[in-house]
N, C-alpha and C. Protein backbone atom coordinates (compact mmCIF):
# COMPACT_ATOMS: atom_id res chain seq x y z
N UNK A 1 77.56 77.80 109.65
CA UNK A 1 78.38 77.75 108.46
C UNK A 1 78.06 78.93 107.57
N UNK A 2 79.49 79.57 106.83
CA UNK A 2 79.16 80.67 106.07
C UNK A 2 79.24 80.35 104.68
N UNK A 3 79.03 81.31 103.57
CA UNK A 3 79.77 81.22 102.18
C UNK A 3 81.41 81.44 102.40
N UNK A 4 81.94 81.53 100.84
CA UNK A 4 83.08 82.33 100.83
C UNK A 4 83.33 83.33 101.04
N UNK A 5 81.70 84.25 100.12
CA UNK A 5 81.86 85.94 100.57
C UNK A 5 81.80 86.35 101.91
N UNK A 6 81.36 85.50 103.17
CA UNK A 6 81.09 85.65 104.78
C UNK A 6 82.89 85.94 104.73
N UNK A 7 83.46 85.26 104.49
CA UNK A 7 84.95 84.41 104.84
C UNK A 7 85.60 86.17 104.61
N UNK A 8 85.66 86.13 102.83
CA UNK A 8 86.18 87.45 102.72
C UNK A 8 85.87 88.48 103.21
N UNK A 9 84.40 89.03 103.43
CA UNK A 9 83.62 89.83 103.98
C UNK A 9 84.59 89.79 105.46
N UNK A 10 84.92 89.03 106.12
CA UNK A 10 85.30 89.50 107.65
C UNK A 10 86.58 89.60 107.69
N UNK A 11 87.41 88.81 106.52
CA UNK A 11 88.80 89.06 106.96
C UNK A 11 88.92 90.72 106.15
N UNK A 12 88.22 90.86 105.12
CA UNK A 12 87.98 92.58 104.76
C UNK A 12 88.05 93.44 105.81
N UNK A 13 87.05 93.09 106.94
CA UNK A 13 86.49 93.83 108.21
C UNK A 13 88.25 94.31 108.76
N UNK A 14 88.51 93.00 108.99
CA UNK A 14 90.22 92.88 109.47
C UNK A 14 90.90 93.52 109.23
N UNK A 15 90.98 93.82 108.24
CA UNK A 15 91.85 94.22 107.30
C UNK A 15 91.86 95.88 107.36
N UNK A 16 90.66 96.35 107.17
CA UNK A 16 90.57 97.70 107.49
C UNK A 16 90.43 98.11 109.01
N UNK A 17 90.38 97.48 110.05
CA UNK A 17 90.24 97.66 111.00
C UNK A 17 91.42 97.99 111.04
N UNK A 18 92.71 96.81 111.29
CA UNK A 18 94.28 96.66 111.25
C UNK A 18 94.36 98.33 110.69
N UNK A 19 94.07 98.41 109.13
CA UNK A 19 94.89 99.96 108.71
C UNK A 19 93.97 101.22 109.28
N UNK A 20 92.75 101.17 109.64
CA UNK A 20 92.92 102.00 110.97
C UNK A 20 93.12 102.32 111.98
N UNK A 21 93.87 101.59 112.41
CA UNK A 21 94.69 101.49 113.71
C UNK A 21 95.83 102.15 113.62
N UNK A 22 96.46 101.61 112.58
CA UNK A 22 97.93 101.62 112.18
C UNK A 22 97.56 103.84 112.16
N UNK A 23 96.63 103.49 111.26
CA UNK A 23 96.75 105.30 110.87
C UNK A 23 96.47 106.08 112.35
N UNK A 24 95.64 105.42 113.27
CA UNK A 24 95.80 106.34 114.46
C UNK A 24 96.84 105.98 114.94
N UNK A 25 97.90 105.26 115.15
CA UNK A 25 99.26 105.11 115.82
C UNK A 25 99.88 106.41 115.12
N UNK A 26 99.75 106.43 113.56
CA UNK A 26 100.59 107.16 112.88
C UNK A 26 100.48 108.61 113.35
N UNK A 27 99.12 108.67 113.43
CA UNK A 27 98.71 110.31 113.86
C UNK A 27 99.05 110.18 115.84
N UNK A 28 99.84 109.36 116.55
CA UNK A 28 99.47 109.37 117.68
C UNK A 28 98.49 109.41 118.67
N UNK A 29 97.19 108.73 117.70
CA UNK A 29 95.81 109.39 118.32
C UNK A 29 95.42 108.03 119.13
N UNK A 30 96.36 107.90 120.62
CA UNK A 30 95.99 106.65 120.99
C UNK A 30 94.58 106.33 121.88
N UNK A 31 94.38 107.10 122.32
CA UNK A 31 92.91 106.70 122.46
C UNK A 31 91.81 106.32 122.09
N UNK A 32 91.64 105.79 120.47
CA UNK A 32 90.47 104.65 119.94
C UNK A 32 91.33 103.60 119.51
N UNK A 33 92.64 103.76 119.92
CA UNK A 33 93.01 101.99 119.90
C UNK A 33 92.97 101.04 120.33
N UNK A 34 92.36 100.71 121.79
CA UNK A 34 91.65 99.90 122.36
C UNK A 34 90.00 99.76 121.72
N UNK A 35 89.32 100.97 121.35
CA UNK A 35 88.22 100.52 120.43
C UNK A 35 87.80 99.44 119.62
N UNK A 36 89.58 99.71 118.85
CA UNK A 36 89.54 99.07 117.43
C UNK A 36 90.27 97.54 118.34
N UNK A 37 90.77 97.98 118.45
CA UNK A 37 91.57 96.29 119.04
C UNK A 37 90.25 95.44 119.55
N UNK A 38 89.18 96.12 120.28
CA UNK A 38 88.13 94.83 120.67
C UNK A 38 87.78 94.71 119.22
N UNK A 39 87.10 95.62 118.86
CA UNK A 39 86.48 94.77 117.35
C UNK A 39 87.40 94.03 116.69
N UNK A 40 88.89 94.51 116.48
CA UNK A 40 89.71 93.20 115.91
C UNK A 40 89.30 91.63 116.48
N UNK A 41 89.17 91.52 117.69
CA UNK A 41 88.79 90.71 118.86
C UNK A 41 87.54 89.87 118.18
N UNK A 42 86.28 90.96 118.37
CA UNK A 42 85.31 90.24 117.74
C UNK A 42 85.25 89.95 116.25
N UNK A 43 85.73 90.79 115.21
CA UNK A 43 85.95 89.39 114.08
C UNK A 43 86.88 88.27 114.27
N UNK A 44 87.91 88.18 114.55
CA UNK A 44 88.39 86.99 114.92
C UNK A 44 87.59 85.95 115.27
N UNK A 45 86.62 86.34 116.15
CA UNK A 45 85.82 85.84 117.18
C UNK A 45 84.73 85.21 115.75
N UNK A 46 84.43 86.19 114.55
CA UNK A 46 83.46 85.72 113.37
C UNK A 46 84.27 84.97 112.53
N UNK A 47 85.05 85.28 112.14
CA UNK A 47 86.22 84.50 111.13
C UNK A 47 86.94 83.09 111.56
N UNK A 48 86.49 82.52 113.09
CA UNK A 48 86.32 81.81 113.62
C UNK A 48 85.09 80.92 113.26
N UNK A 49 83.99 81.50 113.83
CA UNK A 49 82.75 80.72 113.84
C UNK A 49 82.41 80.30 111.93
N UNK A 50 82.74 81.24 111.27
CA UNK A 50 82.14 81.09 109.86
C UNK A 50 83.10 80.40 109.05
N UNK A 51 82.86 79.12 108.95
CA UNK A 51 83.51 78.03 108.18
C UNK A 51 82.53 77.81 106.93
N UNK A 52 83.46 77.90 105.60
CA UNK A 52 82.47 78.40 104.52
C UNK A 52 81.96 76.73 104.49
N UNK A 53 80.60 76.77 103.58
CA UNK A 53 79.90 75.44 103.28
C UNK A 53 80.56 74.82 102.00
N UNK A 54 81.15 75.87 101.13
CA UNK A 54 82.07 75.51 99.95
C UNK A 54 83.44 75.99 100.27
N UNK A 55 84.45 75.20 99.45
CA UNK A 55 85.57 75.05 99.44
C UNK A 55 85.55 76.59 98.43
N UNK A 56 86.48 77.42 99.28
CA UNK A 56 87.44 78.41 98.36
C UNK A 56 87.24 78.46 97.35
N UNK A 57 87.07 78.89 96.44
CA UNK A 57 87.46 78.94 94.72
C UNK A 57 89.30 79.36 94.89
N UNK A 58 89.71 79.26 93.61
CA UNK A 58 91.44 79.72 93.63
C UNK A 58 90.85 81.62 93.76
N UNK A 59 90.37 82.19 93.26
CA UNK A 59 90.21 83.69 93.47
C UNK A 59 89.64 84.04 95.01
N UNK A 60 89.14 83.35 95.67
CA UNK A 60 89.03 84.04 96.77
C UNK A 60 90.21 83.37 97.53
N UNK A 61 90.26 82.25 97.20
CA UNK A 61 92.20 82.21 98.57
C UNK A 61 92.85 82.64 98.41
N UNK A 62 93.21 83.22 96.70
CA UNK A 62 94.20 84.11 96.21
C UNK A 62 93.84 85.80 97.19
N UNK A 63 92.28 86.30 97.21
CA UNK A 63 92.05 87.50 97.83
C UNK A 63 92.01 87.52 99.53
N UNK A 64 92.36 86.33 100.04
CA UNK A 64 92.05 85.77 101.70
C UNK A 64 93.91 85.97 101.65
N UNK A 65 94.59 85.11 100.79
CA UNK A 65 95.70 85.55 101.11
C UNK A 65 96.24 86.81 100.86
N UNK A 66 96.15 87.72 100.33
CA UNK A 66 96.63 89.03 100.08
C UNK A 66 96.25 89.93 101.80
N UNK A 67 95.36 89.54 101.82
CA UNK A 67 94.24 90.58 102.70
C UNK A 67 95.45 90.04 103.87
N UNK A 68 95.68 88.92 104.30
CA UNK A 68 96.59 88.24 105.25
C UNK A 68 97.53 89.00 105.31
N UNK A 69 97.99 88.83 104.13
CA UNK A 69 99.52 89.66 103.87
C UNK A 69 99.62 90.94 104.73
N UNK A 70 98.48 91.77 103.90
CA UNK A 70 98.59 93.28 104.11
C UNK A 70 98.11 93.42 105.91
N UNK A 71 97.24 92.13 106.81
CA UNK A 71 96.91 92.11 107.52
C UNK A 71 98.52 92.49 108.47
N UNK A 72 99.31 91.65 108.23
CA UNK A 72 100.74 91.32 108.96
C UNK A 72 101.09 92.40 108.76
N UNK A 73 101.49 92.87 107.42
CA UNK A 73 102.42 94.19 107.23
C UNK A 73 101.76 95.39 108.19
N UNK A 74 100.64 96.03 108.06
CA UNK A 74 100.00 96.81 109.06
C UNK A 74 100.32 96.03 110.31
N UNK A 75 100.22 95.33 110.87
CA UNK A 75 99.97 94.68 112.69
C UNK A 75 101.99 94.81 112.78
N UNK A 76 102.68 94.70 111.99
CA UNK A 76 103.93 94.64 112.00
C UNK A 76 104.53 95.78 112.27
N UNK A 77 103.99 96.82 111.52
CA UNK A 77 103.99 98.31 111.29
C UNK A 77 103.63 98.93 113.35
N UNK A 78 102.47 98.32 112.77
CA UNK A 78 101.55 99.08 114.08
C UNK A 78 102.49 98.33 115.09
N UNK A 79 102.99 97.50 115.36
CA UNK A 79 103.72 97.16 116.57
C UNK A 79 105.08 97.81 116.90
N UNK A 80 105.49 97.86 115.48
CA UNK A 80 106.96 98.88 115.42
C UNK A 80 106.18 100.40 116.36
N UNK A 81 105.72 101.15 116.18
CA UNK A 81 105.28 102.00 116.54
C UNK A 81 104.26 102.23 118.35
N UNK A 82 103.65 101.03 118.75
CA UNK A 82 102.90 101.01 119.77
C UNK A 82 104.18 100.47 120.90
N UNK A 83 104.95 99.58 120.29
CA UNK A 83 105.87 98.95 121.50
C UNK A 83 106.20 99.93 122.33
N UNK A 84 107.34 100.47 121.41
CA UNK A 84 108.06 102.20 122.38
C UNK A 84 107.46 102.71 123.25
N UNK A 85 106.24 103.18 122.32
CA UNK A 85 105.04 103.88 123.97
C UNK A 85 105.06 102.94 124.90
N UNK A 86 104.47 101.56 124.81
CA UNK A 86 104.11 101.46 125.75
C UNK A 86 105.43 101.00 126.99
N UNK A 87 106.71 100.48 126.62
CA UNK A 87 108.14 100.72 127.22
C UNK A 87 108.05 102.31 127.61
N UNK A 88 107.96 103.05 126.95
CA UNK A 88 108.06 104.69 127.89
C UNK A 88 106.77 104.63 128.69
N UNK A 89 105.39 104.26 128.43
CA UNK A 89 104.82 103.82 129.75
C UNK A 89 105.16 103.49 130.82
N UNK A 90 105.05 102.33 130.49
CA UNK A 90 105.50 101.13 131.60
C UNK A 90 106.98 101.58 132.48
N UNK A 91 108.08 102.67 131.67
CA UNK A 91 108.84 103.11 132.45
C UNK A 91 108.31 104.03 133.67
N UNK A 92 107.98 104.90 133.04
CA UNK A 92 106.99 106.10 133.85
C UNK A 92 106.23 105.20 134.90
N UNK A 93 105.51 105.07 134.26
CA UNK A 93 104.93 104.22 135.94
C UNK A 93 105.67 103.61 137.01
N UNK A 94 106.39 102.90 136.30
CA UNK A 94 107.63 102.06 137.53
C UNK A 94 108.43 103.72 138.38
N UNK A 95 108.44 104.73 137.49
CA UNK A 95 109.41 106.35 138.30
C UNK A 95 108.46 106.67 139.03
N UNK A 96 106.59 106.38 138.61
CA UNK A 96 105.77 107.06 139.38
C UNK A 96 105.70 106.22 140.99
N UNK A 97 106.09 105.03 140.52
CA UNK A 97 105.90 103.87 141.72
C UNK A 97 107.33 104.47 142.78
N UNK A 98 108.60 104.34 142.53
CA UNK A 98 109.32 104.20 142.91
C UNK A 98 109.34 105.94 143.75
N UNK A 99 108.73 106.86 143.24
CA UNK A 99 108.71 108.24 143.99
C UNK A 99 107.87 108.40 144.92
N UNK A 100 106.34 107.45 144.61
CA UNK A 100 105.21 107.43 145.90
C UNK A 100 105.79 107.03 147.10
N UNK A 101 107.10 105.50 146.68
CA UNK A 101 107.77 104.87 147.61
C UNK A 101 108.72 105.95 148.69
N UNK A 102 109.21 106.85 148.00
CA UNK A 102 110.20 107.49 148.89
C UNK A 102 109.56 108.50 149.30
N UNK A 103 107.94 109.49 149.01
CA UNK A 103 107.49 109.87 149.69
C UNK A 103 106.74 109.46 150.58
N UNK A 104 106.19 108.50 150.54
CA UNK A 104 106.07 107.81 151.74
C UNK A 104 107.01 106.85 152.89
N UNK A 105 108.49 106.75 152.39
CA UNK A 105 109.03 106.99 153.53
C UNK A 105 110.31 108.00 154.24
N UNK A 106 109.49 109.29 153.26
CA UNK A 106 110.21 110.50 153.97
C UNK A 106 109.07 111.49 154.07
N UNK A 107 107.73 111.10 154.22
CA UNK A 107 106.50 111.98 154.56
C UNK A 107 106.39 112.38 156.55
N UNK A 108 106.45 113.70 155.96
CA UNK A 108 106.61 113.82 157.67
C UNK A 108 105.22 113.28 159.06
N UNK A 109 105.75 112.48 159.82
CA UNK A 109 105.32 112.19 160.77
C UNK A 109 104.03 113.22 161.51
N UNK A 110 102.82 112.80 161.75
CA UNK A 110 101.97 113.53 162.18
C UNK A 110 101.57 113.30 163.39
C-alpha cells in the first residue's frame, strides 16, 4: 500500500513518459519508442500495485484527473501519428514478402 503522493508521483512518471514519446514521434525519432513504451508498461505495472492507505483528498483527484486527461490527449496524439508508420510498415513488408515469393519462383534452376 502507497500514500497519495506514491499515486501522483507515478501517474506524473506517466505522464511525462506519454509526452516524451509523443515528442519523439514528433521529431520522427522512432527508435526509443519501444524504450519508453516498456517503462509506460512498468508504471502501469506500479500504479497498479500502489493502492493509497488514504482516500484521495479533492486536490489530488482533482491533479490524478488532469494528469489523465493530458495522459489521453498525448497517447491520442501519439497514435494519430505512429498508426500511418506502422500501415506503411506493415505494407512494405507484405511488397518485401510478396517479391522474395516471385524470386523464388523465378530463381534460376541450378
Amino acid at each position: 500500500m502507497g500514500s497519495a503522493n506514491e499515486v501522483l508521483h507515478w501517474y506524473g512518471q506517466l505522464s511525462d513518459t506519454v509526452k516524451r514519446m509523443l515528442a519523439l514521434a514528433r521529431a520522427r525519432q522512432w527508435e526509443r519508442l519501444p524504450e519508453l513504451d516498456t517503462q509506460c508498461s512498468t508504471i502501469m505495472d506500479q500504479l497498479r500495485a500502489v493502492e493509497p492507505r488514504e482516500q484521495l483528498g479533492a486536490a489530488e483527484r482533482e491533479r490524478v484527473r488532469e494528469l489523465v486527461v493530458r495522459i489521453r490527449s498525448d497517447q491520442d496524439e501519439l497514435t494519430g501519428i505512429v498508426r500511418p508508420q506502422m500501415t506503411r510498415l506493415m505494407r512494405r513488408m507484405e511488397q518485401l514478402r510478396r517479391q522474395q515469393e516471385v524470386n523464388r519462383a523465378y530463381r534460376p534452376l541450378s
